[in-house]
PDB file of N, CA and C in Angstrom:
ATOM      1  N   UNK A   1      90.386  94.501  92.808  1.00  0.00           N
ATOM      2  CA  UNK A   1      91.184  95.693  93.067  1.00  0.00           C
ATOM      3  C   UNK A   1      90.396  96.886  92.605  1.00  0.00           C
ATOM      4  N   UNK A   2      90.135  97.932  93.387  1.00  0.00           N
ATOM      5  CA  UNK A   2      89.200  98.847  93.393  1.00  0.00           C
ATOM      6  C   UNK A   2      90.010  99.616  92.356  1.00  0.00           C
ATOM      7  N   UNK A   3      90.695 100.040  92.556  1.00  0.00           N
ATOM      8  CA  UNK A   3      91.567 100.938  91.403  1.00  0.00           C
ATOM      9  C   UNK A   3      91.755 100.634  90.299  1.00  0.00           C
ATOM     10  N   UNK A   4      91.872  99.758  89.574  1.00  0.00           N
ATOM     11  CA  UNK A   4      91.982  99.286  88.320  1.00  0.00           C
ATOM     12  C   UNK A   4      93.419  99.553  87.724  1.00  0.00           C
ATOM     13  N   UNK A   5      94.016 100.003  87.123  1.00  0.00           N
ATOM     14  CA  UNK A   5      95.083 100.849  86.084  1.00  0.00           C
ATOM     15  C   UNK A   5      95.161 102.078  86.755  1.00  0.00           C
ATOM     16  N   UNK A   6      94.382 102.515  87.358  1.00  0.00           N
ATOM     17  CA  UNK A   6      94.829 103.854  88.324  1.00  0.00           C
ATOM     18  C   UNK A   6      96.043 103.863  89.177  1.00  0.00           C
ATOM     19  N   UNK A   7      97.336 104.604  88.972  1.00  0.00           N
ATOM     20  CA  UNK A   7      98.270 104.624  89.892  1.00  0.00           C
ATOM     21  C   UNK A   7      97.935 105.138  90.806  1.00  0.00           C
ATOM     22  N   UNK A   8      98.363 104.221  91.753  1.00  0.00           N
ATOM     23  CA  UNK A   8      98.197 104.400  93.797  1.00  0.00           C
ATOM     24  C   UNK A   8      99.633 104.576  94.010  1.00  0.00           C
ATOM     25  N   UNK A   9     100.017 105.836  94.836  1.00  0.00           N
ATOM     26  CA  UNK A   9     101.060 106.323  95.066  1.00  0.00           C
ATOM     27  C   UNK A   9     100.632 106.012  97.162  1.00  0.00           C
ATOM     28  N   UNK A  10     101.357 104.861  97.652  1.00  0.00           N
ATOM     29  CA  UNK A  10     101.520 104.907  99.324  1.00  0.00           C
ATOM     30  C   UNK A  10     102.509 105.390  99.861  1.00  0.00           C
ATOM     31  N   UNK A  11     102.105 106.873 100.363  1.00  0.00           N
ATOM     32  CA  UNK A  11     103.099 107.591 101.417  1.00  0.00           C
ATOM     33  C   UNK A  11     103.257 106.930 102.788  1.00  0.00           C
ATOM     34  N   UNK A  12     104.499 106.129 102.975  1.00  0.00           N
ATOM     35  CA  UNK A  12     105.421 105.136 103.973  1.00  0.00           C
ATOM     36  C   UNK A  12     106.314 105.039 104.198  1.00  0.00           C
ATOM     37  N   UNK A  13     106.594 105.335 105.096  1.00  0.00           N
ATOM     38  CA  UNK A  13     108.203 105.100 105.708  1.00  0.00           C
ATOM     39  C   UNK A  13     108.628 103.638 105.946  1.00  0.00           C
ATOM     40  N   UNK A  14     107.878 103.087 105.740  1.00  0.00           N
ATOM     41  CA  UNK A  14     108.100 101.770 105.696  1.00  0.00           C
ATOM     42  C   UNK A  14     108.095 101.168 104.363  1.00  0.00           C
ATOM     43  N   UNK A  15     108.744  99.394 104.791  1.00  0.00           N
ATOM     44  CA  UNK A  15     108.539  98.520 103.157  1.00  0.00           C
ATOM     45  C   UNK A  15     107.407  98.654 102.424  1.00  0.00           C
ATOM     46  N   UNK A  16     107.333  98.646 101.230  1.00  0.00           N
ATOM     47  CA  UNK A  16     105.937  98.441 100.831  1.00  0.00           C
ATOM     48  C   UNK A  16     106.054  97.474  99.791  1.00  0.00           C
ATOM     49  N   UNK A  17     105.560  96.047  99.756  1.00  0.00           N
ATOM     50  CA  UNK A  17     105.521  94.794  98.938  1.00  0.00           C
ATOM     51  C   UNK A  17     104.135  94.877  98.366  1.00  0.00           C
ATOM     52  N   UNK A  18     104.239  94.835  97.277  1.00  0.00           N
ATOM     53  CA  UNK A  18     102.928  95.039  96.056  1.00  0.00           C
ATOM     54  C   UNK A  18     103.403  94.470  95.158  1.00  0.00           C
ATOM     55  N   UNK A  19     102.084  93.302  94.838  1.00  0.00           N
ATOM     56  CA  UNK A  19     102.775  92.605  93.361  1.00  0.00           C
ATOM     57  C   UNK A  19     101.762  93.619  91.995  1.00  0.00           C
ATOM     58  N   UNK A  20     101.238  94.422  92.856  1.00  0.00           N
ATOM     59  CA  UNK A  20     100.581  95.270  91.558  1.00  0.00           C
ATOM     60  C   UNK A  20     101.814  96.472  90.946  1.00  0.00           C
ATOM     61  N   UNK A  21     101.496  96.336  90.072  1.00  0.00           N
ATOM     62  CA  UNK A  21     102.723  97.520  89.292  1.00  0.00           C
ATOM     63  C   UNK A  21     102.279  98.836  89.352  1.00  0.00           C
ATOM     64  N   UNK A  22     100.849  98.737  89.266  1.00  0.00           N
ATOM     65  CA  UNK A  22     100.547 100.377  89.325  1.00  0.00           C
ATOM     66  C   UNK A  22     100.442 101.177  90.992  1.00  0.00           C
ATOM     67  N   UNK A  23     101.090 100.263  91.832  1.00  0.00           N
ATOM     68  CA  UNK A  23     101.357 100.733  93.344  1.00  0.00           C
ATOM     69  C   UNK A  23     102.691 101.021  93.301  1.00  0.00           C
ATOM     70  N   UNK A  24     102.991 101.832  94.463  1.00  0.00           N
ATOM     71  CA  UNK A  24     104.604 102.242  94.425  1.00  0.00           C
ATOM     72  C   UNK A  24     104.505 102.940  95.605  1.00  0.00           C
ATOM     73  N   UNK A  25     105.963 102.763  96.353  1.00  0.00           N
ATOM     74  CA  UNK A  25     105.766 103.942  97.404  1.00  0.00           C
ATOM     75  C   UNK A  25     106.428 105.058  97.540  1.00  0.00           C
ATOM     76  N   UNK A  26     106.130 106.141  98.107  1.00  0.00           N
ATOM     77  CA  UNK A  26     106.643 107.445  98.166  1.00  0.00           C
ATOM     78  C   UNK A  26     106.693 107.799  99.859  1.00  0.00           C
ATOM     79  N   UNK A  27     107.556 108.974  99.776  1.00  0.00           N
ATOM     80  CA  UNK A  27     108.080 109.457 100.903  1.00  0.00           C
ATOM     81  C   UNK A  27     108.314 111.456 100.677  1.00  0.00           C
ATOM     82  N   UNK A  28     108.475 111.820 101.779  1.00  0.00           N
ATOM     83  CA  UNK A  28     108.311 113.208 101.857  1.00  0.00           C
ATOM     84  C   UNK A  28     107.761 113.582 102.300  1.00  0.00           C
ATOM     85  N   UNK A  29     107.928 115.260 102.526  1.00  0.00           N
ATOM     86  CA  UNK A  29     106.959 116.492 103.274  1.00  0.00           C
ATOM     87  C   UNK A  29     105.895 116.475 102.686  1.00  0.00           C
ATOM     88  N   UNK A  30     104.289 116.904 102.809  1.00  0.00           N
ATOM     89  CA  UNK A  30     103.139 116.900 101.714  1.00  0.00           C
ATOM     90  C   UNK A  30     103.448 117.281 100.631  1.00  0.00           C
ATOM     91  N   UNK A  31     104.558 118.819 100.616  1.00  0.00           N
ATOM     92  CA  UNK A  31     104.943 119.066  99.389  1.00  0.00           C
ATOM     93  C   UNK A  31     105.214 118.654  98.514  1.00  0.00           C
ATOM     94  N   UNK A  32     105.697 117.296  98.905  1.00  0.00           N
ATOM     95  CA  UNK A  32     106.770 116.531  97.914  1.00  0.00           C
ATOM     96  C   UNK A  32     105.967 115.160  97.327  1.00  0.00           C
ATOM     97  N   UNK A  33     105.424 114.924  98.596  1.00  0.00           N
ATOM     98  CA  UNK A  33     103.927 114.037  98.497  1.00  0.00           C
ATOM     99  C   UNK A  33     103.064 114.808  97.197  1.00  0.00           C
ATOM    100  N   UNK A  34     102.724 115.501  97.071  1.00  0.00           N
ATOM    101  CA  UNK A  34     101.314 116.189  96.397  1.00  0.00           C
ATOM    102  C   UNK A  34     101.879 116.317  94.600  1.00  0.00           C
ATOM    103  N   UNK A  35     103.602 116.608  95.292  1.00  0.00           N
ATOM    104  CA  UNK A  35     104.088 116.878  93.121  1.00  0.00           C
ATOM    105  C   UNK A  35     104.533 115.692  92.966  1.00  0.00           C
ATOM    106  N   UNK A  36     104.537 114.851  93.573  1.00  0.00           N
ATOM    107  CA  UNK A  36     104.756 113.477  92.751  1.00  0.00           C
ATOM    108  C   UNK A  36     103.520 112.853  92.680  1.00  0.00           C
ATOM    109  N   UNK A  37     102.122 112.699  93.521  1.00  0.00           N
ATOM    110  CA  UNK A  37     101.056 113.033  92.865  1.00  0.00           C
ATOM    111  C   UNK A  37     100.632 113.280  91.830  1.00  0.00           C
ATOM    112  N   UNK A  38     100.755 114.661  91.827  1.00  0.00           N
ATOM    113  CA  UNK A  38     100.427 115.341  90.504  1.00  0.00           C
ATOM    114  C   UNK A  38     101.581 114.919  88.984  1.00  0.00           C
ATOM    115  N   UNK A  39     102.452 114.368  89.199  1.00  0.00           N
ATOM    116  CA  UNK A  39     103.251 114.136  88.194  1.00  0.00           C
ATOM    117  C   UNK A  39     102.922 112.719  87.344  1.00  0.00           C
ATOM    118  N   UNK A  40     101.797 112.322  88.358  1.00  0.00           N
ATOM    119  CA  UNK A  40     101.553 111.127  88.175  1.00  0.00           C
ATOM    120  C   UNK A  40     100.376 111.233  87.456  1.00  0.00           C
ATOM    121  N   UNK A  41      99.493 112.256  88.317  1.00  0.00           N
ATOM    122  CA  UNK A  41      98.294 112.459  87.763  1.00  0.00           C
ATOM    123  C   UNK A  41      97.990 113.713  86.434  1.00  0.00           C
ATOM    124  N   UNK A  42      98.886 113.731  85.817  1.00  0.00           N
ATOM    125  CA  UNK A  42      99.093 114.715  84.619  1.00  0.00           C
ATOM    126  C   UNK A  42      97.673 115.849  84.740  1.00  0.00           C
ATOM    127  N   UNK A  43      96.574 115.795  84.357  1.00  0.00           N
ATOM    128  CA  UNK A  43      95.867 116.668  84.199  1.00  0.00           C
ATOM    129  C   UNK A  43      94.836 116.443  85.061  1.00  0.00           C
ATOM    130  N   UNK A  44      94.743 115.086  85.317  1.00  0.00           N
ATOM    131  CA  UNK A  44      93.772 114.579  86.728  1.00  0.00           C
ATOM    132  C   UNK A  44      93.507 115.529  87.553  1.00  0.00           C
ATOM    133  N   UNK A  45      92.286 114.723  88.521  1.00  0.00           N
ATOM    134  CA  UNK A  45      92.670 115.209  90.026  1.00  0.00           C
ATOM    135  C   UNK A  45      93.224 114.062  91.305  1.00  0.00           C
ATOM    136  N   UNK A  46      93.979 114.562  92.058  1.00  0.00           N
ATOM    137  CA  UNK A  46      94.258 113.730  93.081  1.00  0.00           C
ATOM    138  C   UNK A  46      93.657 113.555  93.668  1.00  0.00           C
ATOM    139  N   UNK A  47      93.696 112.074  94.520  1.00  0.00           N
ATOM    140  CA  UNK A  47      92.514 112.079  95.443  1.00  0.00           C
ATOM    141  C   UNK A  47      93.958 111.620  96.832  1.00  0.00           C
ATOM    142  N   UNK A  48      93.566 112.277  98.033  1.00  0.00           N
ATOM    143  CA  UNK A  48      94.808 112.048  99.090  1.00  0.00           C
ATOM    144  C   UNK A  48      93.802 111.489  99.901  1.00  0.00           C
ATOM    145  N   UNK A  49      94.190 110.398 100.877  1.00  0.00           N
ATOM    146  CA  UNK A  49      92.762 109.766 101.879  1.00  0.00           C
ATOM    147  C   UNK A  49      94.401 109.409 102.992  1.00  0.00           C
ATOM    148  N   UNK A  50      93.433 109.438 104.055  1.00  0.00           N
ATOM    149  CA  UNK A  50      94.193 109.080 105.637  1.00  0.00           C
ATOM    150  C   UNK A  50      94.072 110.476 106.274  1.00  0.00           C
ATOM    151  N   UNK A  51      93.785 110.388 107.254  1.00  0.00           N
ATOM    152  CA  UNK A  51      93.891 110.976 108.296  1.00  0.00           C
ATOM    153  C   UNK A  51      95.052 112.390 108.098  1.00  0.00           C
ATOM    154  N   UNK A  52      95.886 111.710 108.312  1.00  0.00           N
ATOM    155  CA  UNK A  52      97.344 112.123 108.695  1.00  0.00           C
ATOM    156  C   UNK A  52      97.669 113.011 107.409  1.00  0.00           C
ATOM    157  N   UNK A  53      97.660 112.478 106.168  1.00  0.00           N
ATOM    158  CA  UNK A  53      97.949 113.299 104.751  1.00  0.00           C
ATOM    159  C   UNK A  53      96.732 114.043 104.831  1.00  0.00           C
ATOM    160  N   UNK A  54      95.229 113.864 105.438  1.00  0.00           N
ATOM    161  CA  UNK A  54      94.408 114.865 105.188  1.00  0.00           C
ATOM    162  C   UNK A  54      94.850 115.927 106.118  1.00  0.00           C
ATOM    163  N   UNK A  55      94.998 115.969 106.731  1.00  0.00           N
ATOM    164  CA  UNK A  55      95.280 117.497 107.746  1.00  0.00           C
ATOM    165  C   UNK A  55      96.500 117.882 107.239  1.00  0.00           C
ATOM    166  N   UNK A  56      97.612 117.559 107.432  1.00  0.00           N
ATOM    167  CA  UNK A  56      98.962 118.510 106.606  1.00  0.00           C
ATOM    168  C   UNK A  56      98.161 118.921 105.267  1.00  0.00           C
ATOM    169  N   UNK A  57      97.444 118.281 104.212  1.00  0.00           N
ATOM    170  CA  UNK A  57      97.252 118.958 103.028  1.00  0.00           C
ATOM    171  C   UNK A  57      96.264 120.551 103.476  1.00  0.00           C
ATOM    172  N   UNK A  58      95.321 119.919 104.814  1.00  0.00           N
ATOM    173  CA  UNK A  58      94.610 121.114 104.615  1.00  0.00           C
ATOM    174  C   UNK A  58      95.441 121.945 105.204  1.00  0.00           C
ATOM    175  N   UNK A  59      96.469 121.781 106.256  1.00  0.00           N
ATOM    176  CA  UNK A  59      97.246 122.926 107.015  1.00  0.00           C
ATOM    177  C   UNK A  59      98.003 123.783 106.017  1.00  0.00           C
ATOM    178  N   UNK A  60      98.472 123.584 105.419  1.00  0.00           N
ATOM    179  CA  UNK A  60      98.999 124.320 103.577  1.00  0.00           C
ATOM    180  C   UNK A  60      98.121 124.531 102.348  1.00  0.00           C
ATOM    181  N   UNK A  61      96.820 124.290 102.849  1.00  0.00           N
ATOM    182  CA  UNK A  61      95.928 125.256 101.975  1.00  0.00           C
ATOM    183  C   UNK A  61      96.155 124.756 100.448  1.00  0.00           C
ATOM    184  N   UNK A  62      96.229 123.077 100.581  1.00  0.00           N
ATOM    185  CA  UNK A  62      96.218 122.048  99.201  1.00  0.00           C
ATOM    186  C   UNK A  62      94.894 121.274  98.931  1.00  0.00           C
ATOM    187  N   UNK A  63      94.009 121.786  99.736  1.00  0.00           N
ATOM    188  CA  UNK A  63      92.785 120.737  99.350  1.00  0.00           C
ATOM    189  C   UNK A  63      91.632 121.867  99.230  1.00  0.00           C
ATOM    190  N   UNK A  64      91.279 121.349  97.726  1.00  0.00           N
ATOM    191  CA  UNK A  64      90.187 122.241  97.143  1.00  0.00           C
ATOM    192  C   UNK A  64      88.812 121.585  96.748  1.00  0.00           C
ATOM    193  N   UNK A  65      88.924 120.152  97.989  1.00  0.00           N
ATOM    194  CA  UNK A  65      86.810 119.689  97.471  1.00  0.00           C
ATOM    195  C   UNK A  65      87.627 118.780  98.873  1.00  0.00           C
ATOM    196  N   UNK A  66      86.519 118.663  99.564  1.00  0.00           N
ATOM    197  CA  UNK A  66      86.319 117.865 100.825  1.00  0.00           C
ATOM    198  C   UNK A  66      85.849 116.946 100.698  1.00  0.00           C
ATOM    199  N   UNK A  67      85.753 115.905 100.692  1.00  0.00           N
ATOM    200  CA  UNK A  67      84.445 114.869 100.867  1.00  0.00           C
ATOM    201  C   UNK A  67      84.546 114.258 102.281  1.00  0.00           C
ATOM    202  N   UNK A  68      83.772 114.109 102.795  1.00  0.00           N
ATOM    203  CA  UNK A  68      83.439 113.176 104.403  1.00  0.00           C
ATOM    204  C   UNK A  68      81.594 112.344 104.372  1.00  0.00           C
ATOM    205  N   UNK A  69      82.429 111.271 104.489  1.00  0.00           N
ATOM    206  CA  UNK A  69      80.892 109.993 104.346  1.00  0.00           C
ATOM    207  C   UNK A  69      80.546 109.853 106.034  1.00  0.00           C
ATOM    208  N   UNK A  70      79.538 110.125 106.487  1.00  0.00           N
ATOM    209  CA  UNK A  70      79.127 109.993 107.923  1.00  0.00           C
ATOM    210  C   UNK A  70      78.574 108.574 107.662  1.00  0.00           C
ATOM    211  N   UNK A  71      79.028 107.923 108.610  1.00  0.00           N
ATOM    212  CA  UNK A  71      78.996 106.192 108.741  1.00  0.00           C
ATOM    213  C   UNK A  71      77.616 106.350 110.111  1.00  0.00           C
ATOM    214  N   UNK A  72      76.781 105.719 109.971  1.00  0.00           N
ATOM    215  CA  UNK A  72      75.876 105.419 110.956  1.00  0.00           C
ATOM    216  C   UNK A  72      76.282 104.225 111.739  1.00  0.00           C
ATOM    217  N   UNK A  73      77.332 105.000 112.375  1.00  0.00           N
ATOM    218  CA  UNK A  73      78.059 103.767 113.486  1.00  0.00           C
ATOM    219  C   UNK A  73      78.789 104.526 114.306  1.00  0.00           C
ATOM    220  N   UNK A  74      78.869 104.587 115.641  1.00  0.00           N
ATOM    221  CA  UNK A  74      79.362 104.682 116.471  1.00  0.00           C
ATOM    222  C   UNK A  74      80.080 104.067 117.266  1.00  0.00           C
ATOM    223  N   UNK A  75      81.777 104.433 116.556  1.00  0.00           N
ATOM    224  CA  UNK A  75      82.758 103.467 117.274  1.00  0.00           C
ATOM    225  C   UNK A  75      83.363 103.927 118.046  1.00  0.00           C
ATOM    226  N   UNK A  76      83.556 104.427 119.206  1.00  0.00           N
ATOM    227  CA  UNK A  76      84.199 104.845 120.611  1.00  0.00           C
ATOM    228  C   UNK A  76      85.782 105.427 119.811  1.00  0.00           C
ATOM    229  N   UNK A  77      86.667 104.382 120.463  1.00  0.00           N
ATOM    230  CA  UNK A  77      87.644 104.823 120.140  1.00  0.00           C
ATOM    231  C   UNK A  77      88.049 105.205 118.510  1.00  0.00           C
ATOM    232  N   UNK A  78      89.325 105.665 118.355  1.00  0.00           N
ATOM    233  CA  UNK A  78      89.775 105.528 117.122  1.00  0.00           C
ATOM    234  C   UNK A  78      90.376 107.055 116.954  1.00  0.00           C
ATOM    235  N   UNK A  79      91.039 108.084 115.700  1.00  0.00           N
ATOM    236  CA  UNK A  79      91.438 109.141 115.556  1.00  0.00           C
ATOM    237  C   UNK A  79      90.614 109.786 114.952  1.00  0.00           C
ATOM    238  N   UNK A  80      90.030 110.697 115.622  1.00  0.00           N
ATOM    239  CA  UNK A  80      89.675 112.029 114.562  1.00  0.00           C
ATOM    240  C   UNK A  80      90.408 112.443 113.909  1.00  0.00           C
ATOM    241  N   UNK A  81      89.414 112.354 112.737  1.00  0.00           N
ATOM    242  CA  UNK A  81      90.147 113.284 111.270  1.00  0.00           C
ATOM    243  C   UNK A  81      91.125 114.442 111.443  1.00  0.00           C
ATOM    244  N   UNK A  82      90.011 115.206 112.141  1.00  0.00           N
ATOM    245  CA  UNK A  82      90.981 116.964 112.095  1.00  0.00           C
ATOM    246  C   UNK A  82      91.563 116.903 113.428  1.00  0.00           C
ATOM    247  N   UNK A  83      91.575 116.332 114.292  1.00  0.00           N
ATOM    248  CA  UNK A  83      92.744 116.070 115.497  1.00  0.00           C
ATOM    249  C   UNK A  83      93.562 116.906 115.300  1.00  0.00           C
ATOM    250  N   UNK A  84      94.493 117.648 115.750  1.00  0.00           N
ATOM    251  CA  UNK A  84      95.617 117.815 115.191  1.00  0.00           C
ATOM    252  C   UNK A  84      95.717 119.314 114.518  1.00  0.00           C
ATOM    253  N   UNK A  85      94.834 119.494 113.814  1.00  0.00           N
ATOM    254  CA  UNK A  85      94.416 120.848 112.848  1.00  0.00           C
ATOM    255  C   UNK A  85      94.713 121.907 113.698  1.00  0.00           C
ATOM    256  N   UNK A  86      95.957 122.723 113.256  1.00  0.00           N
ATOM    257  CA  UNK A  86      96.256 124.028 114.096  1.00  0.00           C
ATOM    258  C   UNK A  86      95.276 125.321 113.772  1.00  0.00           C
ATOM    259  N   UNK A  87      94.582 125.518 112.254  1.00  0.00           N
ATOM    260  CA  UNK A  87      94.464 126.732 112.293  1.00  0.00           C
ATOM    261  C   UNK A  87      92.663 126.394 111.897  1.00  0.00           C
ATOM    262  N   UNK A  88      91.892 127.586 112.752  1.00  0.00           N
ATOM    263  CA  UNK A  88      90.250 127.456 111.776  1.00  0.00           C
ATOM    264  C   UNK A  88      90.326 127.231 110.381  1.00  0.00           C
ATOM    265  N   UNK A  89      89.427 126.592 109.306  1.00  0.00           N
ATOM    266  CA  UNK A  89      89.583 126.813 108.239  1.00  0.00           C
ATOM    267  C   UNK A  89      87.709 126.365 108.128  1.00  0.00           C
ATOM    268  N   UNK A  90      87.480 127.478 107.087  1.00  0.00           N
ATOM    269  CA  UNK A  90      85.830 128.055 106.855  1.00  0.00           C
ATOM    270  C   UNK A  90      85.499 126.930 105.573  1.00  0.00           C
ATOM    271  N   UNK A  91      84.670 126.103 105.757  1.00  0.00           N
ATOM    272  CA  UNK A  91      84.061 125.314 104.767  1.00  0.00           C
ATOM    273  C   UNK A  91      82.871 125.767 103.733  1.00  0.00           C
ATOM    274  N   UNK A  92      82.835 125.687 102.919  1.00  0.00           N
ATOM    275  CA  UNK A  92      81.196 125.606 102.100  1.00  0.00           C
ATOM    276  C   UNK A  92      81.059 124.258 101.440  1.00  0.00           C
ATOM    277  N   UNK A  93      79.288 123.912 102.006  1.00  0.00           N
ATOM    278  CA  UNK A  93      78.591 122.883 101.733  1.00  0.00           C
ATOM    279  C   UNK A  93      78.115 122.530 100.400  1.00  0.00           C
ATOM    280  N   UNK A  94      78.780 122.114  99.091  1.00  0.00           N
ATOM    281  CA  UNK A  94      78.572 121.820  97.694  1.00  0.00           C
ATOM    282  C   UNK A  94      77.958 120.967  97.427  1.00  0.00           C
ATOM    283  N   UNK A  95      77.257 119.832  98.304  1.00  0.00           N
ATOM    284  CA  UNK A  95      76.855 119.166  98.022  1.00  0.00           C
ATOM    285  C   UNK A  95      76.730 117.858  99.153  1.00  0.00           C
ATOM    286  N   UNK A  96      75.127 117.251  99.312  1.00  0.00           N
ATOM    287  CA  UNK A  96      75.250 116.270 100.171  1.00  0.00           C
ATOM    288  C   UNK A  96      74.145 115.341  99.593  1.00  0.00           C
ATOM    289  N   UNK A  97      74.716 113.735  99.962  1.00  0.00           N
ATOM    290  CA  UNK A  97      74.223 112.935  99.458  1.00  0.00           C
ATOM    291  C   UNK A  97      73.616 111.813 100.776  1.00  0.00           C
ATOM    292  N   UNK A  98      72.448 111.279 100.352  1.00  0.00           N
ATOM    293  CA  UNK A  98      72.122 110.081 101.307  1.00  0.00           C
ATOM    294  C   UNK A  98      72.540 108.642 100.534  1.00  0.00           C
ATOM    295  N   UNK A  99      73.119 107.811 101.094  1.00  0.00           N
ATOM    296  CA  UNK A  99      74.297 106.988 100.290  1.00  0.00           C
ATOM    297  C   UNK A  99      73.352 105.338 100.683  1.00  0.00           C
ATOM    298  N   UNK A 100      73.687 104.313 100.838  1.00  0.00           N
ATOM    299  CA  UNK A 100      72.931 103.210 100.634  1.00  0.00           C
ATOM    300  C   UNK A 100      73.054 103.146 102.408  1.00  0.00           C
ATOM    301  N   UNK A 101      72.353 102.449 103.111  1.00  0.00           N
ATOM    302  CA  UNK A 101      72.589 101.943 104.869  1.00  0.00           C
ATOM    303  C   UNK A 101      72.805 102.671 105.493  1.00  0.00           C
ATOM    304  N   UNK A 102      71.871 104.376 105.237  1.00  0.00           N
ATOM    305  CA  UNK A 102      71.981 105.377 106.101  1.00  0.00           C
ATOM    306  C   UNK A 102      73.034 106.228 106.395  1.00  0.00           C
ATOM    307  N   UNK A 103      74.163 106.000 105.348  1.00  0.00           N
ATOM    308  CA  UNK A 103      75.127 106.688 104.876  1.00  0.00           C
ATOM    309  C   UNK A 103      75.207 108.224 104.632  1.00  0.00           C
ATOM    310  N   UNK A 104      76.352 109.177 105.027  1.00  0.00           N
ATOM    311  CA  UNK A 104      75.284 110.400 103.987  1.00  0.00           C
ATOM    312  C   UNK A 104      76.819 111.203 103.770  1.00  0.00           C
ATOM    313  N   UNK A 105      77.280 111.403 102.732  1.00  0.00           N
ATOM    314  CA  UNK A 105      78.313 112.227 101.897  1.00  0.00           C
ATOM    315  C   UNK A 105      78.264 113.450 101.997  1.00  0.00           C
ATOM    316  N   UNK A 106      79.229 113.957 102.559  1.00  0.00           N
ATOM    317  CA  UNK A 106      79.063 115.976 102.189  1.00  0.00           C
ATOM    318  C   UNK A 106      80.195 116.320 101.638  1.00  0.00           C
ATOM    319  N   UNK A 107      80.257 117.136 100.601  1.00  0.00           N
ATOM    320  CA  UNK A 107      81.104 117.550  99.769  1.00  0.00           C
ATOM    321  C   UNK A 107      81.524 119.212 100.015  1.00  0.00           C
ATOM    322  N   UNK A 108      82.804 119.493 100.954  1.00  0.00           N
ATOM    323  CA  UNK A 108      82.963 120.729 101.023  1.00  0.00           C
ATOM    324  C   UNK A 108      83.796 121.623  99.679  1.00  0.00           C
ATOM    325  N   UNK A 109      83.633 122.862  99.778  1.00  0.00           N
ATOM    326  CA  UNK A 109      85.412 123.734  99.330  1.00  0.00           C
ATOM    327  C   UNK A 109      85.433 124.539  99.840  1.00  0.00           C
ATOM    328  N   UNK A 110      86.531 124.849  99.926  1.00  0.00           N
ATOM    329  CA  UNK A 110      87.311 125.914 101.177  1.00  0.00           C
ATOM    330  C   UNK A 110      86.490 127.138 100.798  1.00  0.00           C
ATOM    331  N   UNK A 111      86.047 127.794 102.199  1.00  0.00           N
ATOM    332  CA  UNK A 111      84.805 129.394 101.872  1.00  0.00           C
ATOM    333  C   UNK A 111      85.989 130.061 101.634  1.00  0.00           C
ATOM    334  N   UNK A 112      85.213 131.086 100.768  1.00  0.00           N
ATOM    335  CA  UNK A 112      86.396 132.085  99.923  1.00  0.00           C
ATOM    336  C   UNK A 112      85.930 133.496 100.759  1.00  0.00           C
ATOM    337  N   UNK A 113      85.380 133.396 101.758  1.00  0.00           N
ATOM    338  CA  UNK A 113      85.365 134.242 103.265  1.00  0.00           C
ATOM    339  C   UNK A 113      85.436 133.917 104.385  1.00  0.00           C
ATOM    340  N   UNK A 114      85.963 134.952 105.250  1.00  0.00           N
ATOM    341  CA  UNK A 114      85.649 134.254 106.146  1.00  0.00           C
ATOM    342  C   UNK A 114      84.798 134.402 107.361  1.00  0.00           C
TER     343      UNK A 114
END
């Protein structure tokens, strides 16, 4: 289990059966998503992953470090990330990494121009 003792909070509208204790599921608007998050994560930082929770967080101007791993694979179908994304939003490049199997990490935060 990749997480260890780290609480994993799964936003689902559906059942969620976990014999791990530090899983649990949640429900709500991002808003409601992000402070039970954070209630969880006392002084932490959150980390939000999926598709779907990534774009509502960025459409409300809740995500303050980007990360995106470019996979050296080309799989046809499937969902784009920002699909969906109603409004421009201006990135800066903090950081990029070449990762193991041609991998490569870029680390944005939101440009403070635009």
């Amino acid at each position: 289990w990749f997480y260890g003792d780290t609480p994993v909070l799964v936003a689902s509208h559906r059942p969620l059966i976990t014999a791990r204790p530090t899983v649990r599921k949640v429900e709500g608007d991002i808003f409601a998503l992000l402070a039970q998050a954070r209630a969880v994560a006392g002084a932490k930082d959150v980390y939000i992953d999926g598709g779907n929770l990534i774009r509502q967080a960025l459409e409300v101007g809740q995500v303050d470090r980007l990360t995106v791993t470019v996979m050296p694979v080309i799989l046809g179908k499937g969902h784009p990330l920002f699909a969906g994304v109603e409004r421009r939003q201006r990135l800066q490049l903090v950081e990029s990494q070449t990762l193991s199997d041609g991998m490569v990490q870029l680390t944005y935060i939101p440009a403070t121009s635009a």
